[in-house]
Protein backbone atom coordinates (compact mmCIF):
# COMPACT_ATOMS: atom_id res chain seq x y z
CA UNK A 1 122.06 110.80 15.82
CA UNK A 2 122.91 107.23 17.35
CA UNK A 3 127.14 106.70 17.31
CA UNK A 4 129.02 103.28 17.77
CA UNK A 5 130.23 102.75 20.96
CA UNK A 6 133.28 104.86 21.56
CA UNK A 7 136.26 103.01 23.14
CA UNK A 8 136.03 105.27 26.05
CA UNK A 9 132.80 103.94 27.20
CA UNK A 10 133.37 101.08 26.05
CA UNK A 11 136.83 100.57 28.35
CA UNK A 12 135.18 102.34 31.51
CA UNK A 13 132.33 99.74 31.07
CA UNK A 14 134.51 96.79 31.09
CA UNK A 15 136.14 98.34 34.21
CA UNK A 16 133.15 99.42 36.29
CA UNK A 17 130.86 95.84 34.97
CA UNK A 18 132.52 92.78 36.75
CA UNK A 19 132.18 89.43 36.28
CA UNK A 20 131.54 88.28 39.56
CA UNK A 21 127.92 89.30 39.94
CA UNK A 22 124.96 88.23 37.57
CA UNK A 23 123.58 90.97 36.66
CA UNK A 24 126.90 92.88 35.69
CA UNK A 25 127.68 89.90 33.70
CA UNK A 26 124.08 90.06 32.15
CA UNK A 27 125.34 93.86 31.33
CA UNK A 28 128.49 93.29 29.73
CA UNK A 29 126.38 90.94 27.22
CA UNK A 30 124.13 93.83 26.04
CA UNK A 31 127.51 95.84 25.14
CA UNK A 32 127.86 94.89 21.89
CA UNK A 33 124.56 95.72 21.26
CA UNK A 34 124.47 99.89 22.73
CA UNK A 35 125.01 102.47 20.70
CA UNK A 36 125.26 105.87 22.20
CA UNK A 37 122.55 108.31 21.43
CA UNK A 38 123.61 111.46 23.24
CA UNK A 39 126.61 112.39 25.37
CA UNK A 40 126.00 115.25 28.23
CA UNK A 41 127.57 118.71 26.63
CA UNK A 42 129.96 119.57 29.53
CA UNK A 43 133.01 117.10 28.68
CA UNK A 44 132.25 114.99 31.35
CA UNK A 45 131.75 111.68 29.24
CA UNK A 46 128.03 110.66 30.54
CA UNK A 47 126.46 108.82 27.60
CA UNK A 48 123.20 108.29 27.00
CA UNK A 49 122.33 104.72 25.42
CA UNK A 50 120.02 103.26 22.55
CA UNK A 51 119.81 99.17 22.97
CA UNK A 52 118.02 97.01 20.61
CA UNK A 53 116.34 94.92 23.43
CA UNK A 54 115.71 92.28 21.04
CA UNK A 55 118.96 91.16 20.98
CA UNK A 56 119.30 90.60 24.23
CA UNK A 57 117.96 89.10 27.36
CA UNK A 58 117.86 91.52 30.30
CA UNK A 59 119.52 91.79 33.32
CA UNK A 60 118.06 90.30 36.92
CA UNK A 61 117.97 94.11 37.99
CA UNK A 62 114.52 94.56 38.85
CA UNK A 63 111.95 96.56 37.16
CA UNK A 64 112.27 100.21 36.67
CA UNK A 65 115.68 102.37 37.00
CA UNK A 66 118.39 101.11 39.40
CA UNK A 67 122.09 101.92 39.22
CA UNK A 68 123.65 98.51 38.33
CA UNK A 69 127.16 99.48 39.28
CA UNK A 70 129.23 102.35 40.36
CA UNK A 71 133.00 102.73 41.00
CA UNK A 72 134.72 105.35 42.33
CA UNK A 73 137.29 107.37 40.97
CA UNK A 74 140.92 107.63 43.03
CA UNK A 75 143.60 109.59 42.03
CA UNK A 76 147.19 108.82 42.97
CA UNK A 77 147.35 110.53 45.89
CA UNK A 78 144.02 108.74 47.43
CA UNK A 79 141.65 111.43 46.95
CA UNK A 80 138.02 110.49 45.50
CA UNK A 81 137.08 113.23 43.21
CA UNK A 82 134.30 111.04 41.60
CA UNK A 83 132.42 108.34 40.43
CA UNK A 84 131.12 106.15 37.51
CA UNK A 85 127.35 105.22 37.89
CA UNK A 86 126.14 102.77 35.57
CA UNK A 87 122.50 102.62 35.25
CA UNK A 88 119.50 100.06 34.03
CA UNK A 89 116.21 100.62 33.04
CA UNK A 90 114.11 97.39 33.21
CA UNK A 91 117.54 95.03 33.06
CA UNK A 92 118.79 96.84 30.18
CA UNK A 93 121.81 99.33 30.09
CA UNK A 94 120.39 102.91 30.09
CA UNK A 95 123.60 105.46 30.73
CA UNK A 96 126.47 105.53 32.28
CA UNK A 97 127.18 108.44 33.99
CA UNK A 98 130.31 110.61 35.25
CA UNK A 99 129.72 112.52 38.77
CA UNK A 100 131.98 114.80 40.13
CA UNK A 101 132.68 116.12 43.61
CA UNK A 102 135.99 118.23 43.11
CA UNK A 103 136.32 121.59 41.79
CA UNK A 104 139.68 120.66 41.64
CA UNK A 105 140.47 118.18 39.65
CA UNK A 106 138.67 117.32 36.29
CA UNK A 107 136.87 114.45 36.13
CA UNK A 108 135.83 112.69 33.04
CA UNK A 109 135.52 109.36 31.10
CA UNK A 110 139.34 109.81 30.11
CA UNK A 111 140.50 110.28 34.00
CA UNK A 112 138.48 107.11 35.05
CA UNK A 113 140.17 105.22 32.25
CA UNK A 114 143.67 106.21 34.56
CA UNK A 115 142.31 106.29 37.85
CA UNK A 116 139.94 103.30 38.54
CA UNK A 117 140.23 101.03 40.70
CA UNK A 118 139.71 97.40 40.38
């Protein structure tokens, strides 16, 4: 089952795709045109994208799979329990994915909402 995008990808997307560089920019057009088709089952957030490629022109990423952006994840007290890895298949958004390196603190799609840095 395909679902809209949910704000929460949706608002770590616009954090982690800038508009500075040409193919993030190239990204944040296909946005309105992802859907999610299946989120990872451990709470982390990763989603898993269906684009109609139609619709869009794709991004000068390069052929095959290449992670488009990433963005670590900083809490308050400077610590980097994570990252955000946004990936492209063939210049078009694939997944975006939530890593985590702590066993202490939980990292997710809601705690890089709070905790990334521009």
């Amino acid at each position: 089952m395909t679902e809209t995008l949910p704000a929460d990808v949706a608002l770590v997307l616009e954090a982690v795709l800038g508009e500075d560089d040409p193919v993030h920019l190239a990204l944040r057009w296909q946005v309105p045109h992802i859907r999610v088709r299946e989120r990872c089952t451990c709470g982390c957030g990763t989603a898993y994208f269906d684009l109609d490629a139609q619709a869009v022109e794709p991004a000068p990423s390069g052929p095959g799979t290449v992670v488009a952006a990433e963005a670590q994840i900083f809490t308050e007290d400077g610590e980097c329990p994570g990252e955000i890895l946004v990936f492209a298949q063939g210049g078009y958004l694939s997944w975006l994915e939530v890593c985590s390196w702590s066993d202490d603190i939980e990292v997710s799609l809601a705690t890089a909402q709070r905790l990334l840095r521009p």
